[in-house]
N, C-alpha and C. Protein backbone atom coordinates (compact mmCIF):
# COMPACT_ATOMS: atom_id res chain seq x y z
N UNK A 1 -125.29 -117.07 -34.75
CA UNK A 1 -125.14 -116.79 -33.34
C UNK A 1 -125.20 -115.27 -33.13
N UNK A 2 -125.95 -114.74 -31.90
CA UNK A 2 -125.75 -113.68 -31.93
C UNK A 2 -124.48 -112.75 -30.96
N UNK A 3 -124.40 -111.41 -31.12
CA UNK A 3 -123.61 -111.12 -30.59
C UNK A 3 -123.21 -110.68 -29.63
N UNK A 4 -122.33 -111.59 -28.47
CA UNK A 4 -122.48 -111.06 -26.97
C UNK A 4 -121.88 -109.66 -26.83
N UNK A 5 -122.53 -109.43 -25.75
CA UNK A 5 -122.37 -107.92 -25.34
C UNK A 5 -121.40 -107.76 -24.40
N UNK A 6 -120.09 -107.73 -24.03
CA UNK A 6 -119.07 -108.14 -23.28
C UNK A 6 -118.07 -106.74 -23.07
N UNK A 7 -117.14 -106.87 -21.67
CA UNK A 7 -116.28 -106.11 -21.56
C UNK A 7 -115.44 -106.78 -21.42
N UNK A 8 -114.10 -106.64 -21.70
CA UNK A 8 -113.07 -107.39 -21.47
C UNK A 8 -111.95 -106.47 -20.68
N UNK A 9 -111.42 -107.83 -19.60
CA UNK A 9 -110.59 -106.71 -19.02
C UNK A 9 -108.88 -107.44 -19.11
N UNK A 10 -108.00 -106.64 -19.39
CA UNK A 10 -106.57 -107.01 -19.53
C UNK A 10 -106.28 -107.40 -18.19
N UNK A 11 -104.72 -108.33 -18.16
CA UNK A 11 -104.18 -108.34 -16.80
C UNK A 11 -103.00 -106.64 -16.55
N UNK A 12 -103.20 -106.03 -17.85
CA UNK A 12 -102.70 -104.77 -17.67
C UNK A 12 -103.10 -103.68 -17.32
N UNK A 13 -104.88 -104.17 -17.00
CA UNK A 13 -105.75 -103.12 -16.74
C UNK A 13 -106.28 -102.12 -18.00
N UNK A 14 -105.92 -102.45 -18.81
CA UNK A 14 -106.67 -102.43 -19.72
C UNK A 14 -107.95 -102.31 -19.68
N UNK A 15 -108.78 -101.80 -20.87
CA UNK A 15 -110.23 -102.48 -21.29
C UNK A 15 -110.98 -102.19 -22.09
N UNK A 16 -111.13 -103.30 -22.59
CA UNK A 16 -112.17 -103.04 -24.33
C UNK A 16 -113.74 -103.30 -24.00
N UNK A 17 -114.35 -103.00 -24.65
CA UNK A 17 -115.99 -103.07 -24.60
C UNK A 17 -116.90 -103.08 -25.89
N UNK A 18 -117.44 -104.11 -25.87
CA UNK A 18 -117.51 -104.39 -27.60
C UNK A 18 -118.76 -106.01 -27.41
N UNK A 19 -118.69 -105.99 -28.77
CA UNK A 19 -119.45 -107.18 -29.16
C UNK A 19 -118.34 -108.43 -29.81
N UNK A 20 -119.11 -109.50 -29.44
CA UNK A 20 -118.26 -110.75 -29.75
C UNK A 20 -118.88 -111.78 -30.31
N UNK A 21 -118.72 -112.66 -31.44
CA UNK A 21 -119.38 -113.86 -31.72
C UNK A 21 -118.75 -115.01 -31.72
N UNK A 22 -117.51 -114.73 -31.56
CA UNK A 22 -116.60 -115.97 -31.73
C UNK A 22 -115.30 -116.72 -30.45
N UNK A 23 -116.43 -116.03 -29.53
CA UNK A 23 -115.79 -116.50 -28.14
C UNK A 23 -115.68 -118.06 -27.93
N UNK A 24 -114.66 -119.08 -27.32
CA UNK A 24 -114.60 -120.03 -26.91
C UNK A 24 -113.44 -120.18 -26.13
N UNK A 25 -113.87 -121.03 -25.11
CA UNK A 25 -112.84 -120.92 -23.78
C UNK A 25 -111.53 -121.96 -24.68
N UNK A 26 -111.96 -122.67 -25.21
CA UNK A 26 -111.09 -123.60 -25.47
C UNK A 26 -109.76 -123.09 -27.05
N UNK A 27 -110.06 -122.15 -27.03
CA UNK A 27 -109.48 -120.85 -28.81
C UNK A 27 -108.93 -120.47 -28.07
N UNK A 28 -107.62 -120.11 -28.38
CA UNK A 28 -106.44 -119.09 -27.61
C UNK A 28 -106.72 -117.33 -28.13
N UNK A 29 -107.68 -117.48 -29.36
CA UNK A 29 -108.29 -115.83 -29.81
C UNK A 29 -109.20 -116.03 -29.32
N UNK A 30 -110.07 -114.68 -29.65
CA UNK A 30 -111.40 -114.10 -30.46
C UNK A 30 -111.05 -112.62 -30.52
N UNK A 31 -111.88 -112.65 -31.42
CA UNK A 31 -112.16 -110.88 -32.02
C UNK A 31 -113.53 -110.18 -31.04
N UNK A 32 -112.90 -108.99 -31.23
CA UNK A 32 -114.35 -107.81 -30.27
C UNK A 32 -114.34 -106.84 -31.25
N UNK A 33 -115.73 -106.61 -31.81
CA UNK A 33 -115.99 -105.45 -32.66
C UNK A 33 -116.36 -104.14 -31.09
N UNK A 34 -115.39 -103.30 -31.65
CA UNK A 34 -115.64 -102.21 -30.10
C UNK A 34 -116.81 -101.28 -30.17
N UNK A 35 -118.09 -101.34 -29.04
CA UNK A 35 -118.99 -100.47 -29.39
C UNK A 35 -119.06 -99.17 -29.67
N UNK A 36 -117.62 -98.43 -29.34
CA UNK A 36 -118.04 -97.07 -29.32
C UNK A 36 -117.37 -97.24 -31.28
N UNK A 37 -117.37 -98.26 -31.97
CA UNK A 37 -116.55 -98.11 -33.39
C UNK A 37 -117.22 -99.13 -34.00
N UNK A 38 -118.47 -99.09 -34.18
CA UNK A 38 -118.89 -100.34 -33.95
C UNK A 38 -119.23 -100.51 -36.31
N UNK A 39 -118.87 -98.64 -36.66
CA UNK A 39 -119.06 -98.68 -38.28
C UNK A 39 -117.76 -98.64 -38.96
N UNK A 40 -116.38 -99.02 -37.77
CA UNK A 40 -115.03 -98.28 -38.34
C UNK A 40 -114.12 -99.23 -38.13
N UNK A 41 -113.68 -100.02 -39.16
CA UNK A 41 -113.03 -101.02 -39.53
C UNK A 41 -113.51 -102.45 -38.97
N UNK A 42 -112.05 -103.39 -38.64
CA UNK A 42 -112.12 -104.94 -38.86
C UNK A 42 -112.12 -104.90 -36.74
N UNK A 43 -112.74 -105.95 -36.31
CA UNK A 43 -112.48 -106.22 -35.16
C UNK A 43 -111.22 -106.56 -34.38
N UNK A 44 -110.96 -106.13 -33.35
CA UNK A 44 -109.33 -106.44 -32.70
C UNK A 44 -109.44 -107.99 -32.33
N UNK A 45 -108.55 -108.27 -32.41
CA UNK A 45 -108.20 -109.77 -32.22
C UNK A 45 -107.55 -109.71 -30.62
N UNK A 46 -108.27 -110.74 -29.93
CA UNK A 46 -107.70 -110.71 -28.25
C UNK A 46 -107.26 -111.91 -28.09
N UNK A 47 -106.18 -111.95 -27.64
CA UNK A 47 -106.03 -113.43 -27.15
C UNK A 47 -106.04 -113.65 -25.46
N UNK A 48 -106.89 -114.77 -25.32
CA UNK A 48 -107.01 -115.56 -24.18
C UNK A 48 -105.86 -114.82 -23.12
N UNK A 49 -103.96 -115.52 -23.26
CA UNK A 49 -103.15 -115.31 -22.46
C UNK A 49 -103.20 -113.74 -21.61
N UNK A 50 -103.70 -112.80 -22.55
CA UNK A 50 -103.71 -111.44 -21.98
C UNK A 50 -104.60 -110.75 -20.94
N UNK A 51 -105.70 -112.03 -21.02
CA UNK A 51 -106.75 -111.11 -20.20
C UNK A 51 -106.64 -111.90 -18.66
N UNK A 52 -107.46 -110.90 -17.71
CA UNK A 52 -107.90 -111.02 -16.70
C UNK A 52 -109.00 -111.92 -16.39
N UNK A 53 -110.15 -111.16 -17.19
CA UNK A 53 -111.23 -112.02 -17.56
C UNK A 53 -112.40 -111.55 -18.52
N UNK A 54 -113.00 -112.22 -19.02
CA UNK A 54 -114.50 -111.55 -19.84
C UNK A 54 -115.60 -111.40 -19.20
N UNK A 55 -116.07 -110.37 -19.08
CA UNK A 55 -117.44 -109.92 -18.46
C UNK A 55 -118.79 -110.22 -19.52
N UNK A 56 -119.40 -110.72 -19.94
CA UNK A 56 -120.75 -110.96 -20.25
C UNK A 56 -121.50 -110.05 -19.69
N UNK A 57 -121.85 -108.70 -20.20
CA UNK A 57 -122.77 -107.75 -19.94
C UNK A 57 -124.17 -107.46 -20.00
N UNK A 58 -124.95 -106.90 -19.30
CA UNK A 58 -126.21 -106.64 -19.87
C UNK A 58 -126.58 -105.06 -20.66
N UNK A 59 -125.30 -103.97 -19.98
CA UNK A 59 -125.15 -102.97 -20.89
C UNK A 59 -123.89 -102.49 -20.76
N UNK A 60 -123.15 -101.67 -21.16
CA UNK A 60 -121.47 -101.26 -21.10
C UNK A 60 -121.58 -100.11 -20.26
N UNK A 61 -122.38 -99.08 -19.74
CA UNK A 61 -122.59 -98.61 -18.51
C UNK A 61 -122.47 -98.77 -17.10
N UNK A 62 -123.57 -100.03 -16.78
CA UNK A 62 -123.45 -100.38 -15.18
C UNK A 62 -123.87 -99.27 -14.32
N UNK A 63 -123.71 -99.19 -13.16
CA UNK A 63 -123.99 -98.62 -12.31
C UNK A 63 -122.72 -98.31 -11.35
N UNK A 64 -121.85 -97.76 -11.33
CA UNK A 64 -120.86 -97.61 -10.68
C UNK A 64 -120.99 -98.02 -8.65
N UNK A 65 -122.30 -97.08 -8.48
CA UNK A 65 -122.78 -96.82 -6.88
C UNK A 65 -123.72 -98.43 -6.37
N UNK A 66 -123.81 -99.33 -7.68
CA UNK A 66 -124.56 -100.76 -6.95
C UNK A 66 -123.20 -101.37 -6.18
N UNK A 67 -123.80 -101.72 -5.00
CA UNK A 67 -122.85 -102.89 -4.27
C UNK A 67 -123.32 -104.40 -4.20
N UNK A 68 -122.44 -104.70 -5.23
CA UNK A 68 -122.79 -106.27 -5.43
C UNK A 68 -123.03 -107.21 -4.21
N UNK A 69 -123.92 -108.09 -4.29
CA UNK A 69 -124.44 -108.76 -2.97
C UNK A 69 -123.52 -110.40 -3.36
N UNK A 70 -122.67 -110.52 -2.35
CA UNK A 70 -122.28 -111.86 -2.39
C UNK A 70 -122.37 -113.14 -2.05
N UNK A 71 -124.26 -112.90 -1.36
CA UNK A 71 -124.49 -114.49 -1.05
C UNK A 71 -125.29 -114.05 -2.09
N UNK A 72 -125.80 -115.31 -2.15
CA UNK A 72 -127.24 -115.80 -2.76
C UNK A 72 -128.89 -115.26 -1.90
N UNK A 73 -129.64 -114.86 -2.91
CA UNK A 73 -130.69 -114.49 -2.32
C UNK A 73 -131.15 -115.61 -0.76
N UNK A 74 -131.97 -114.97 0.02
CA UNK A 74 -132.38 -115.87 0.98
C UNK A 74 -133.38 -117.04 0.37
N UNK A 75 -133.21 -118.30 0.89
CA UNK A 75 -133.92 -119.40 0.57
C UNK A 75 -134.18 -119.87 -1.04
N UNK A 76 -132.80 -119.39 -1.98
CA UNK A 76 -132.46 -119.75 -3.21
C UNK A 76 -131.30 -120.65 -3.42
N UNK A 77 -130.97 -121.38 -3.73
CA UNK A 77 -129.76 -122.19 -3.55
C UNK A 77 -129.20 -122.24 -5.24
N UNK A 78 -128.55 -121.52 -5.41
CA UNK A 78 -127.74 -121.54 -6.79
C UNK A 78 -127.18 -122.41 -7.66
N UNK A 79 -126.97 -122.82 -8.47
CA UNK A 79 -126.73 -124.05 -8.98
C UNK A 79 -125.35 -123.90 -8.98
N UNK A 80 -124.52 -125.49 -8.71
CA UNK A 80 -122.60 -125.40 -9.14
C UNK A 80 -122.51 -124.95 -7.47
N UNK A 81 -121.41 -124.78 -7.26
CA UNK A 81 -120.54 -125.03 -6.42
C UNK A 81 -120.39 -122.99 -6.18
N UNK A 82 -120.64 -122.82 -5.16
CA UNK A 82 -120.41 -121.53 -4.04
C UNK A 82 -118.97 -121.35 -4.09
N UNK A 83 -118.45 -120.11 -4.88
CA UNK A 83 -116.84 -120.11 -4.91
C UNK A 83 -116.53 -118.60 -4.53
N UNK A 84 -115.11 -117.98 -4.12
CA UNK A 84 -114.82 -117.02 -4.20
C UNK A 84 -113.87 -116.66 -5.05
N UNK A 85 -113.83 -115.82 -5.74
CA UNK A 85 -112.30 -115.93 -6.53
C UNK A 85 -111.75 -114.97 -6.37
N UNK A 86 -110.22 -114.15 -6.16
CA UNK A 86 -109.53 -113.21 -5.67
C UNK A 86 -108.71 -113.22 -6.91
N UNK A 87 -108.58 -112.12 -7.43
CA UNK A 87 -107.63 -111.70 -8.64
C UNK A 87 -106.32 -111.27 -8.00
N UNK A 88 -105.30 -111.56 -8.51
CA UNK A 88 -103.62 -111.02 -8.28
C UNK A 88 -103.94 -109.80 -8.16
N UNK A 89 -104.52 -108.75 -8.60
CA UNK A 89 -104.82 -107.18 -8.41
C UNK A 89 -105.48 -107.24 -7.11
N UNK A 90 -106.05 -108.10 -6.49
CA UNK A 90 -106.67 -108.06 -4.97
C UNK A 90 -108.14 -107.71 -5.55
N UNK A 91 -108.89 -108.14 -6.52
CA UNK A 91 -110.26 -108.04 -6.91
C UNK A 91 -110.94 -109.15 -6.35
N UNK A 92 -112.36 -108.82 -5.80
CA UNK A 92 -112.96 -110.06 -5.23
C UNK A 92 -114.52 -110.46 -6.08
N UNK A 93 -114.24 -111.39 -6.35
CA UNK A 93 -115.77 -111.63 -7.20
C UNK A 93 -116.49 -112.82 -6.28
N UNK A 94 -118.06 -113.07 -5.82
CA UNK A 94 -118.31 -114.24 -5.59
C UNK A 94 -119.76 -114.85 -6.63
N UNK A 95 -118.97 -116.21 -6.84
CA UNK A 95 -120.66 -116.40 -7.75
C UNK A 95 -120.25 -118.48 -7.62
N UNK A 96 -121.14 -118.64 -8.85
CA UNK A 96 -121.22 -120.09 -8.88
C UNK A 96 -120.07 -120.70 -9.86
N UNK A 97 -119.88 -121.17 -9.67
CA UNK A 97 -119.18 -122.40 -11.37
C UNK A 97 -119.64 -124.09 -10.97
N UNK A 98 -119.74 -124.59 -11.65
CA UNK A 98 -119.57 -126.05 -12.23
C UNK A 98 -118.46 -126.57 -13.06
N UNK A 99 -117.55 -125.79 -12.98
CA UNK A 99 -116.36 -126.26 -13.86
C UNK A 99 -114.76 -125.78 -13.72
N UNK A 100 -114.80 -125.18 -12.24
CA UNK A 100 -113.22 -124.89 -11.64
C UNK A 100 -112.39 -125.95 -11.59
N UNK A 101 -111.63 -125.63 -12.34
CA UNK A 101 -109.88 -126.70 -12.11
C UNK A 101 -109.39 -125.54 -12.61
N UNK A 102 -108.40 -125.79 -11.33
CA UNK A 102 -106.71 -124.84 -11.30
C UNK A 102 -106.38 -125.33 -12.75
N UNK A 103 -106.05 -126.48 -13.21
CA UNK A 103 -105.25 -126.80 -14.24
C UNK A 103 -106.13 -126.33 -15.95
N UNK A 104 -107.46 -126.02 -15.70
CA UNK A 104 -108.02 -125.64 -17.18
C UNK A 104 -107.48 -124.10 -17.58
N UNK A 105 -106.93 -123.62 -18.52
CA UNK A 105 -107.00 -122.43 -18.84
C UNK A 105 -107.98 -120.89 -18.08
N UNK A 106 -109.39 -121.37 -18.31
CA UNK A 106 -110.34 -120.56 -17.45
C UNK A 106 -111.47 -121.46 -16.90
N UNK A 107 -112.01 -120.85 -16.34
CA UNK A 107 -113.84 -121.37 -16.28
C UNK A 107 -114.63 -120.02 -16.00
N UNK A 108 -115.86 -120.41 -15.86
CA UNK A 108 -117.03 -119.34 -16.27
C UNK A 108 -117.82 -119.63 -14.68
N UNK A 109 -118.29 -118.42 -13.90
CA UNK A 109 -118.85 -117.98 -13.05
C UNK A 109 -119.84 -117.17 -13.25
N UNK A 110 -121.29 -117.92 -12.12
CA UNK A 110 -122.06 -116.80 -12.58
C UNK A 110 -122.54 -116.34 -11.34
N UNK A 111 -122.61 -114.62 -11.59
CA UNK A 111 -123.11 -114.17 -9.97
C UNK A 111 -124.09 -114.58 -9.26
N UNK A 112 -123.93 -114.36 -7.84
CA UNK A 112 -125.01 -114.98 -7.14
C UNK A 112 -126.18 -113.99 -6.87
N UNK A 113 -125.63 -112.28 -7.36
CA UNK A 113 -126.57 -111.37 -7.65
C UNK A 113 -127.08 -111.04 -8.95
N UNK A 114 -128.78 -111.42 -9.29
CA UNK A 114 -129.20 -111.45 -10.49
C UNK A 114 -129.27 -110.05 -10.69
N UNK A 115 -129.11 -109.09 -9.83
CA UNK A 115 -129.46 -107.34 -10.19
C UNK A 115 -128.16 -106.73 -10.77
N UNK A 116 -127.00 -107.71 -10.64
CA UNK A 116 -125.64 -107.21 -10.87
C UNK A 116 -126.01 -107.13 -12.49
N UNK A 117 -124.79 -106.32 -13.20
CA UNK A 117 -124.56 -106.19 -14.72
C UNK A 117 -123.86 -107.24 -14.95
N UNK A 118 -123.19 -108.17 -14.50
CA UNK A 118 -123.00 -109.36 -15.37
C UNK A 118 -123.67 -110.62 -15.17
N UNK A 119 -124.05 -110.80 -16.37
CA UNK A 119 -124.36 -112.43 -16.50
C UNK A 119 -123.72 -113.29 -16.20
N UNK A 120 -122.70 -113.24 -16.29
CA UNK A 120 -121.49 -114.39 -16.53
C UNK A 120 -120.10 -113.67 -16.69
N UNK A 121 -118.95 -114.62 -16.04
CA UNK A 121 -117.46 -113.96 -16.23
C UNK A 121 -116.85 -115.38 -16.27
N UNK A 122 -116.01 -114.90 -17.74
CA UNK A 122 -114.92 -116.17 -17.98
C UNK A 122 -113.81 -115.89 -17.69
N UNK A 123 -113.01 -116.47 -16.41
CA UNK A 123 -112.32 -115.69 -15.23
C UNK A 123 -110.65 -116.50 -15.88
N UNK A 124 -109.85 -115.94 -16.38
CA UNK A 124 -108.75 -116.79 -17.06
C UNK A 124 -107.98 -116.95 -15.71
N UNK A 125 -107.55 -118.41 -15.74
CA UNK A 125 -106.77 -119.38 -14.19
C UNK A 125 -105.37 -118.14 -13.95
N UNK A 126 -104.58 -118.02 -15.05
CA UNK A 126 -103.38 -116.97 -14.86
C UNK A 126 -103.73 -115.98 -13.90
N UNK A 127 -104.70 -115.37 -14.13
CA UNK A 127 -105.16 -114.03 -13.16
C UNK A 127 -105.52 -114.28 -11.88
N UNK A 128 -105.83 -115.76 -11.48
CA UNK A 128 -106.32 -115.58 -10.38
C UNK A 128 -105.53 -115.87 -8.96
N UNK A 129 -105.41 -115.19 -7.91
CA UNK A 129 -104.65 -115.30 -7.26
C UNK A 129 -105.23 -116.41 -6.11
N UNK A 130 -106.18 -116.68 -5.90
CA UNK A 130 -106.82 -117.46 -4.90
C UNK A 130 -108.37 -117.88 -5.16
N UNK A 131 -108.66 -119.02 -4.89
CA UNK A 131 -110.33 -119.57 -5.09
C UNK A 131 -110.36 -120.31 -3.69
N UNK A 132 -111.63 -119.94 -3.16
CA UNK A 132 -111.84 -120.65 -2.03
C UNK A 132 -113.31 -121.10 -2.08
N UNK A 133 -114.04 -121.95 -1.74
CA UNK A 133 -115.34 -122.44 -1.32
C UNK A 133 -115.85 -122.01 -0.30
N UNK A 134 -117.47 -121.24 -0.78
CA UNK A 134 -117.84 -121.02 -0.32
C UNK A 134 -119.12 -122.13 1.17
């Protein structure tokens, strides 16, 4: 498997940025080898309970000045279910899932802007303060 390119963010605000191969929603770990250390020792071990959520990146940069677009392109209809999700910090993300329940640990959202830097965010249920349908 290869290795995702991910940021991870704490519910402490925290944040690591690194590569991962051994991600699974359903593992209370995984390890992140950190990119800026990427020749200097063993990978940190994260567990699930701590984070906010995992970002699935396309580079660890981004663009600070893009403003993410929160519908869906015109006359594209996204696959999964139109959601909003609001973090306890008052963060607003909007994208798709096929697999929200309050009661699972997390689920995985994907933006409804393909120009955004993430692919995908595995949004842990603890962090989130509100989900509404879009």
């Amino acid at each position: 498997m290869d290795p995702s390119k991910i940021v991870v963010r704490f519910t402490n605000g925290k944040i690591v940025k690194g590569y991962t191969q051994n991600f699974f929603p359903n593992k209370p770990v995984f390890h992140v080898m950190p990119h800026d250390a990427a020749d200097a020792g063993d990978p940190m071990e994260i567990r699930i309970k701590d984070l906010k959520a995992l970002f699935f990146v396309k580079d660890f940069q981004g663009d600070r000045n893009y403003k993410e677009k929160k519908q869906a392109p015109e006359g594209k209809k996204p696959p999964g279910r139109l959601i909003e999700v609001r973090w306890k910090d008052g963060e607003v993300i909007v994208g798709t899932t096929t697999g929200y329940d309050p009661q699972r640990a997390g689920f995985f959202l994907f933006p409804v802007d393909p120009q955004w830097n993430n692919d995908k965010v595995y949004i842990v249920s603890a962090s989130v303060d509100k989900v509404r349908n879009l």
